[in-house]
N, C-alpha and C. Protein backbone atom coordinates (compact mmCIF):
# COMPACT_ATOMS: atom_id res chain seq x y z
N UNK A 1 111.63 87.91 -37.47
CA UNK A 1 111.02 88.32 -36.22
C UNK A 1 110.62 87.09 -35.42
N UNK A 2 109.95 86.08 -35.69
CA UNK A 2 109.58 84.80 -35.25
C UNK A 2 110.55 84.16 -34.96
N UNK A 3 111.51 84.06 -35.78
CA UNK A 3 112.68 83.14 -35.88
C UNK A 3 113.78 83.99 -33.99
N UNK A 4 114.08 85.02 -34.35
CA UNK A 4 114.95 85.55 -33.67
C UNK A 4 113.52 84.93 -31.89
N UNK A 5 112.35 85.43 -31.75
CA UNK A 5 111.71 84.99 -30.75
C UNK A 5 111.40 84.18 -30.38
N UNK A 6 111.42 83.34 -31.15
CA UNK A 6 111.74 81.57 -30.95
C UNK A 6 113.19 81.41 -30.26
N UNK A 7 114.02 82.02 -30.87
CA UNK A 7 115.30 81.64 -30.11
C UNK A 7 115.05 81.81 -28.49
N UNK A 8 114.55 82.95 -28.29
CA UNK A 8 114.55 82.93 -26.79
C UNK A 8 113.85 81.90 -25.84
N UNK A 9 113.25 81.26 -26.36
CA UNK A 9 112.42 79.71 -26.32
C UNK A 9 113.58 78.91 -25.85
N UNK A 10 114.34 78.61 -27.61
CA UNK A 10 115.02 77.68 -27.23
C UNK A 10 116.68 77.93 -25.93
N UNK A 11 116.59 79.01 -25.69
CA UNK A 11 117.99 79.33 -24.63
C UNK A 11 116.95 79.03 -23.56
N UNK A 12 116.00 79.31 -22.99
CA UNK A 12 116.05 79.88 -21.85
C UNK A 12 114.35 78.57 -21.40
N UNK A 13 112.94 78.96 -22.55
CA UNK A 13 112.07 78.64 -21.85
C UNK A 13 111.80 76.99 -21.72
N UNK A 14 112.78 76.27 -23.24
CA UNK A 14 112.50 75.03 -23.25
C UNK A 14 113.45 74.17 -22.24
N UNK A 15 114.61 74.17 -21.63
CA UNK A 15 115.25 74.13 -20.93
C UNK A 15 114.33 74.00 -19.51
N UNK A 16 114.37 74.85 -19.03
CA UNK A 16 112.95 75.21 -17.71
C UNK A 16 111.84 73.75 -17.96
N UNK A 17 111.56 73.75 -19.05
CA UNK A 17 109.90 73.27 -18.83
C UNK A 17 109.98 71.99 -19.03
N UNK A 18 111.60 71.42 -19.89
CA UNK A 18 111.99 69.94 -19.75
C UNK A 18 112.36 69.81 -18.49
N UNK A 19 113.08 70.46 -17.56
CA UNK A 19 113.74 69.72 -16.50
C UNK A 19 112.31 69.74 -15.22
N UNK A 20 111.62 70.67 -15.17
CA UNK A 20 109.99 71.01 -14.33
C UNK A 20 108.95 69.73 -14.78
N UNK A 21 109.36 69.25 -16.11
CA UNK A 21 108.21 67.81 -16.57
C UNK A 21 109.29 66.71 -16.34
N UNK A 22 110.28 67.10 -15.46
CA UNK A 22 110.98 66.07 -15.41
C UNK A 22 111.96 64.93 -16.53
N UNK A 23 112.14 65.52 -17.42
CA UNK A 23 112.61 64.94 -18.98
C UNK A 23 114.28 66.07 -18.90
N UNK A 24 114.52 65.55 -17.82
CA UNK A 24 116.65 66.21 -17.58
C UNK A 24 117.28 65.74 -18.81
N UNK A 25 117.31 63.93 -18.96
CA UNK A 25 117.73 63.11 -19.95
C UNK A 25 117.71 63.56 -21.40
N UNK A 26 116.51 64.10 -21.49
CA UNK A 26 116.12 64.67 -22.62
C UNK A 26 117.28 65.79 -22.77
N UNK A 27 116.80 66.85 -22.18
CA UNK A 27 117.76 68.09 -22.37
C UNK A 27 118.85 67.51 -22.33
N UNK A 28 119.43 66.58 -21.93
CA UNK A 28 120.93 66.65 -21.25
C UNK A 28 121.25 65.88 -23.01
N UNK A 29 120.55 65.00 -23.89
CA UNK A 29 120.31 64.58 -25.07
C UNK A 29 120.19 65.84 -26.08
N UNK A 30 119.59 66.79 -25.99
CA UNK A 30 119.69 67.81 -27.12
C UNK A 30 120.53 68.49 -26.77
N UNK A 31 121.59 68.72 -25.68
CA UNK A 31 122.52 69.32 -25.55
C UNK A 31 123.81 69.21 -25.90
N UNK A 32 123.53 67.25 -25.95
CA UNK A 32 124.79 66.85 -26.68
C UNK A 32 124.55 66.78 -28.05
N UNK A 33 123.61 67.03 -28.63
CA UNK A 33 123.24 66.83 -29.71
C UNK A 33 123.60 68.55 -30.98
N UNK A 34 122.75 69.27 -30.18
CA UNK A 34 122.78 70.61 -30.20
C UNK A 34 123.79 71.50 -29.06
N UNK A 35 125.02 71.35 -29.09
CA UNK A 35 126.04 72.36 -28.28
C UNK A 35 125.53 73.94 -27.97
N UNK A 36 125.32 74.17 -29.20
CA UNK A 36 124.90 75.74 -29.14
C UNK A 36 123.54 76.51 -28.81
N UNK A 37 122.94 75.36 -27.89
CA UNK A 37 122.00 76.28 -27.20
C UNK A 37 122.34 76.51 -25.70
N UNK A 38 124.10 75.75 -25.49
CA UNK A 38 124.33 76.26 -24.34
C UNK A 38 125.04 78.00 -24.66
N UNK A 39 125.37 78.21 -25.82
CA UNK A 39 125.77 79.36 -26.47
C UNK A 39 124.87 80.62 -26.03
N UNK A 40 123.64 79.84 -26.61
CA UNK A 40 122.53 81.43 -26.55
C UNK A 40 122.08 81.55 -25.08
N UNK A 41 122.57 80.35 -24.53
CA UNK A 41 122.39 80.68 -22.38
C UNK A 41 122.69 81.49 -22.37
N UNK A 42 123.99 81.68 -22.52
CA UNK A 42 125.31 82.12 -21.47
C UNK A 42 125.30 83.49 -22.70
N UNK A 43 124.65 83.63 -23.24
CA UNK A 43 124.43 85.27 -23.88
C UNK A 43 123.12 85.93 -23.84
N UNK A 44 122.23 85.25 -22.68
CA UNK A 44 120.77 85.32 -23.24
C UNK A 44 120.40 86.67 -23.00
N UNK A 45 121.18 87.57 -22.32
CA UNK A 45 121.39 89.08 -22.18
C UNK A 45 121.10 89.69 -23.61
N UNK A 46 121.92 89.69 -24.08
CA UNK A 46 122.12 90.39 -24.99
C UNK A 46 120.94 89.67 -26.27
N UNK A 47 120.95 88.20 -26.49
CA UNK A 47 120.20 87.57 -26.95
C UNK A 47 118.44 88.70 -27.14
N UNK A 48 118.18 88.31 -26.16
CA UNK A 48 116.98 89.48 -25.64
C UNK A 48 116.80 91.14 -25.78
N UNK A 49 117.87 91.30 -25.71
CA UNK A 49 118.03 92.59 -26.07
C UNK A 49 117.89 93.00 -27.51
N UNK A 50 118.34 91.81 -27.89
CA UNK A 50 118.47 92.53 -29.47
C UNK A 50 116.84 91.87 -30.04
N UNK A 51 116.72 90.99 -29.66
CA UNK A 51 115.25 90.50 -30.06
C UNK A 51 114.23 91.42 -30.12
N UNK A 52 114.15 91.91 -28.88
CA UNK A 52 113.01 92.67 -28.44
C UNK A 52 113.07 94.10 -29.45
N UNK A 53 114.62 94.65 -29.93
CA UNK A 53 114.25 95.69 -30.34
C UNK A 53 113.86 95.33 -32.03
N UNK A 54 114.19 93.64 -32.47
CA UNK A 54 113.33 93.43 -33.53
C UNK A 54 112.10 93.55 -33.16
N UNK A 55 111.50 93.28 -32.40
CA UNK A 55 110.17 93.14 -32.26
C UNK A 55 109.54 94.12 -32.07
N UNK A 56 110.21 95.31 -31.49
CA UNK A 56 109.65 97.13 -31.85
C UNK A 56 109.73 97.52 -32.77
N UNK A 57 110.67 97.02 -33.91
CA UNK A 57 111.13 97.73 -35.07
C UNK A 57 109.93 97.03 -36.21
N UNK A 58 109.55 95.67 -35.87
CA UNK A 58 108.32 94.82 -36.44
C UNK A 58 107.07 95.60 -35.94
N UNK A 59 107.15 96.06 -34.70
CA UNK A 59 105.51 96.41 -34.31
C UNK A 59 105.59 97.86 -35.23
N UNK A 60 106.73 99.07 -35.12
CA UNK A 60 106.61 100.13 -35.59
C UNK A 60 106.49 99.75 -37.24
N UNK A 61 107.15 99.10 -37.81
CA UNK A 61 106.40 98.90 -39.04
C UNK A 61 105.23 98.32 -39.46
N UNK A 62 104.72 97.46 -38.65
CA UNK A 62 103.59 96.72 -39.05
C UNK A 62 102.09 98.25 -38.65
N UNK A 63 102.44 98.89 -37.44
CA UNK A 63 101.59 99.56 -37.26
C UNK A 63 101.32 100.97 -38.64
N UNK A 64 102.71 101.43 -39.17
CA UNK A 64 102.80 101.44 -40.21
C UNK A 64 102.27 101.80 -41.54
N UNK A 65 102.24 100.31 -41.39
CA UNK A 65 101.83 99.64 -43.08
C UNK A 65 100.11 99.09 -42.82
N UNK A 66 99.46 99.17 -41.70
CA UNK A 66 98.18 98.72 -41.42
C UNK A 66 97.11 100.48 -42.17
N UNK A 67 97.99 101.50 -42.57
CA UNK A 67 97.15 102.84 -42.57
C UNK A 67 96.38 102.46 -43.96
N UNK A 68 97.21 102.03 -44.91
CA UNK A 68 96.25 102.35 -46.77
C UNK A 68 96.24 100.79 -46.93
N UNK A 69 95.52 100.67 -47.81
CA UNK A 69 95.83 98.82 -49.12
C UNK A 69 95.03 99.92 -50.15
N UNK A 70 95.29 99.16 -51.23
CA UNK A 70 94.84 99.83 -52.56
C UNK A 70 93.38 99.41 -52.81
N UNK A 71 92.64 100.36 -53.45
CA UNK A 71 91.71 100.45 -53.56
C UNK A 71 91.03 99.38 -54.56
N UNK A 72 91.60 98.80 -55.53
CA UNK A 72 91.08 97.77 -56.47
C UNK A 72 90.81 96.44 -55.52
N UNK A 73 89.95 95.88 -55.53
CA UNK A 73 88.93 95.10 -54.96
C UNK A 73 90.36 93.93 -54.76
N UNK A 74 90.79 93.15 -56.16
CA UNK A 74 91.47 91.77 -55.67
C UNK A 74 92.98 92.58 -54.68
N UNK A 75 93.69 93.54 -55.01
CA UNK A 75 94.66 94.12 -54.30
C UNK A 75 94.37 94.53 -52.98
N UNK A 76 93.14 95.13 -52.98
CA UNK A 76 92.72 95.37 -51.04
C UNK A 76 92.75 94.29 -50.57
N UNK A 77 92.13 92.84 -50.78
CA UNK A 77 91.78 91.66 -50.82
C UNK A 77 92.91 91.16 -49.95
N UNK A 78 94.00 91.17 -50.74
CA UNK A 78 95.44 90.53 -50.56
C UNK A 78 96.46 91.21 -49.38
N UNK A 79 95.52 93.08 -49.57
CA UNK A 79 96.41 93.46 -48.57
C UNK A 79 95.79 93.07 -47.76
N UNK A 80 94.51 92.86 -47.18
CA UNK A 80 94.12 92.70 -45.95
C UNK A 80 94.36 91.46 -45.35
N UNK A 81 94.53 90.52 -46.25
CA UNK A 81 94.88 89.20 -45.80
C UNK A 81 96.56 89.44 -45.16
N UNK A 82 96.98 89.92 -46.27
CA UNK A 82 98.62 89.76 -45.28
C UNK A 82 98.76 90.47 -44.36
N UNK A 83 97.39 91.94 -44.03
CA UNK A 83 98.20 92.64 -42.60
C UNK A 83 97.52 91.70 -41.59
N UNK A 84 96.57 90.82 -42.09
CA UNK A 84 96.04 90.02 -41.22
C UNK A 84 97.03 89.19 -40.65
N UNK A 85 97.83 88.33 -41.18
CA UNK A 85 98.64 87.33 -40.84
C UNK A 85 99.79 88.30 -39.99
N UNK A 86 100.42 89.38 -40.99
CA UNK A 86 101.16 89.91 -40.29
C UNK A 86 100.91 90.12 -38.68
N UNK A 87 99.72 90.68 -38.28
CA UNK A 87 99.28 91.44 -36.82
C UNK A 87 99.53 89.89 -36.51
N UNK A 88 98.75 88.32 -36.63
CA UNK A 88 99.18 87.44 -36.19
C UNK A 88 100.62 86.88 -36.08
N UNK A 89 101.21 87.05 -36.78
CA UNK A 89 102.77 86.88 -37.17
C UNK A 89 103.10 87.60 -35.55
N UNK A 90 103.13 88.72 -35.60
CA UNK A 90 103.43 89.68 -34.56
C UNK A 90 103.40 89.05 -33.34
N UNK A 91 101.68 89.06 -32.99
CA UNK A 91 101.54 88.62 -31.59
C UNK A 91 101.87 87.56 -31.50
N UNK A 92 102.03 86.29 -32.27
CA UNK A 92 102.50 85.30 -31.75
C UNK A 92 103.77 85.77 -31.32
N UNK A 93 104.75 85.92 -32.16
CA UNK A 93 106.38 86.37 -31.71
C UNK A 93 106.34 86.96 -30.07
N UNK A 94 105.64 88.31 -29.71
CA UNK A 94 105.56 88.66 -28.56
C UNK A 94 105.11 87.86 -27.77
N UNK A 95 104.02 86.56 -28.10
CA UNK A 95 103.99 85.91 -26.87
C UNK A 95 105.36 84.99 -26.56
N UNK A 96 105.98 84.60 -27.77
CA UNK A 96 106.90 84.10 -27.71
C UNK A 96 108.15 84.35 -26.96
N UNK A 97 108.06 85.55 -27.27
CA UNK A 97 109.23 86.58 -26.68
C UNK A 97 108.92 86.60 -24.68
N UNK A 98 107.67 86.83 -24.61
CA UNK A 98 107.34 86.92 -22.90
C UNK A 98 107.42 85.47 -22.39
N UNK A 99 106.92 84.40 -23.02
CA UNK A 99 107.44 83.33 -22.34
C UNK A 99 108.50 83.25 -21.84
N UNK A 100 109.76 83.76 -22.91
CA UNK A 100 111.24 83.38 -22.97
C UNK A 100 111.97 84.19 -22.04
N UNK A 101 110.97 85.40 -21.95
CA UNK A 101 111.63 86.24 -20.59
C UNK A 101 111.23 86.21 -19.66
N UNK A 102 110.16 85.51 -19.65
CA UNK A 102 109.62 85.25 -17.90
C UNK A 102 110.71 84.41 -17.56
N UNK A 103 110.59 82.69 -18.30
CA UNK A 103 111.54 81.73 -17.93
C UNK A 103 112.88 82.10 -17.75
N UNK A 104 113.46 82.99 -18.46
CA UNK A 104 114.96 83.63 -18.44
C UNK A 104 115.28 84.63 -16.78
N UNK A 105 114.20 85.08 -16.84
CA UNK A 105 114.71 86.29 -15.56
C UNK A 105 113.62 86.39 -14.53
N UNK A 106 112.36 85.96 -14.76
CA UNK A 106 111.43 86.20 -13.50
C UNK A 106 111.67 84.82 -12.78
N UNK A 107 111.56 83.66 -13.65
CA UNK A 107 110.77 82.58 -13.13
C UNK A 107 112.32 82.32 -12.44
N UNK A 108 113.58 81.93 -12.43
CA UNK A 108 114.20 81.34 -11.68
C UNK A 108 114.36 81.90 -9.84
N UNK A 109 113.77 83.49 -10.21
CA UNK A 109 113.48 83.72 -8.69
C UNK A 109 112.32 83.44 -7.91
N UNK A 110 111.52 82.87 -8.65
CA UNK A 110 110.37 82.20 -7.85
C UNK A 110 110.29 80.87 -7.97
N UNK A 111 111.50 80.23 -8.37
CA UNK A 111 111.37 78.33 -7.98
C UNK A 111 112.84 78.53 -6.46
C-alpha cells in the first residue's frame, strides 16, 4: 500500500518540486540514472488508478479488522499496537497518494 503510493511521488510529485526548487540538473541526473520513472509518467493514468483502489481495498480492510483484538491482556496489547501503526500506515499512504495527485492533475493547471 505505501510502496504502490509512494510511486505516485516518484512519477509525478518529485519531478514538480525538483524543477519549482530549481534542481532541473538533478532530475535530468536521476533520469539518466533511473529511465523508468519516465515509464510511470507517461502511465500515471492508470498508475493512479490502480493505486487508489489499493488504498480502498487497505482502508476497507483496515476498517475491518479495527472491530475485535483478543481478550488476553499481552494479545490485545499487540493487537492494538499494530491497528495502531496500521491506521498510521494508512494515512500516511493517503497523504501520499493526494500529494501525487494534486502534482499529477491539479497543480499543472495552476502554474
Amino acid at each position: 500500500m505505501i510502496i504502490s503510493a509512494s510511486s505516485t511521488l516518484l512519477c509525478c510529485a518529485m519531478p514538480a518540486f525538483l524543477i519549482a526548487i530549481g534542481a532541473g540538473s538533478s532530475l535530468a541526473f536521476i533520469i539518466s540514472a533511473i529511465p523508468e520513472i519516465v515509464l510511470l509518467s507517461r502511465y500515471k493514468t492508470i498508475l493512479f488508478f490502480i493505486t487508489g483502489i489499493i488504498i480502498l481495498i487497505s482502508y476497507y480492510n483496515n476498517r475491518q479488522n479495527n472491530i475485535s483484538c483478543p481478550n488476553e491482556p499481552v494479545r490485545a496489547k499487540n493487537c492494538q499496537r499494530n491497528q495502531k501503526w496500521s491506521n498510521l500506515l494508512l494515512k500516511f499512504s493517503i497523504l501520499l497518494y493526494s500529494i501525487g495527485f494534486f502534482m499529477a492533475f491539479i497543480a499543472p493547471y495552476l502554474l
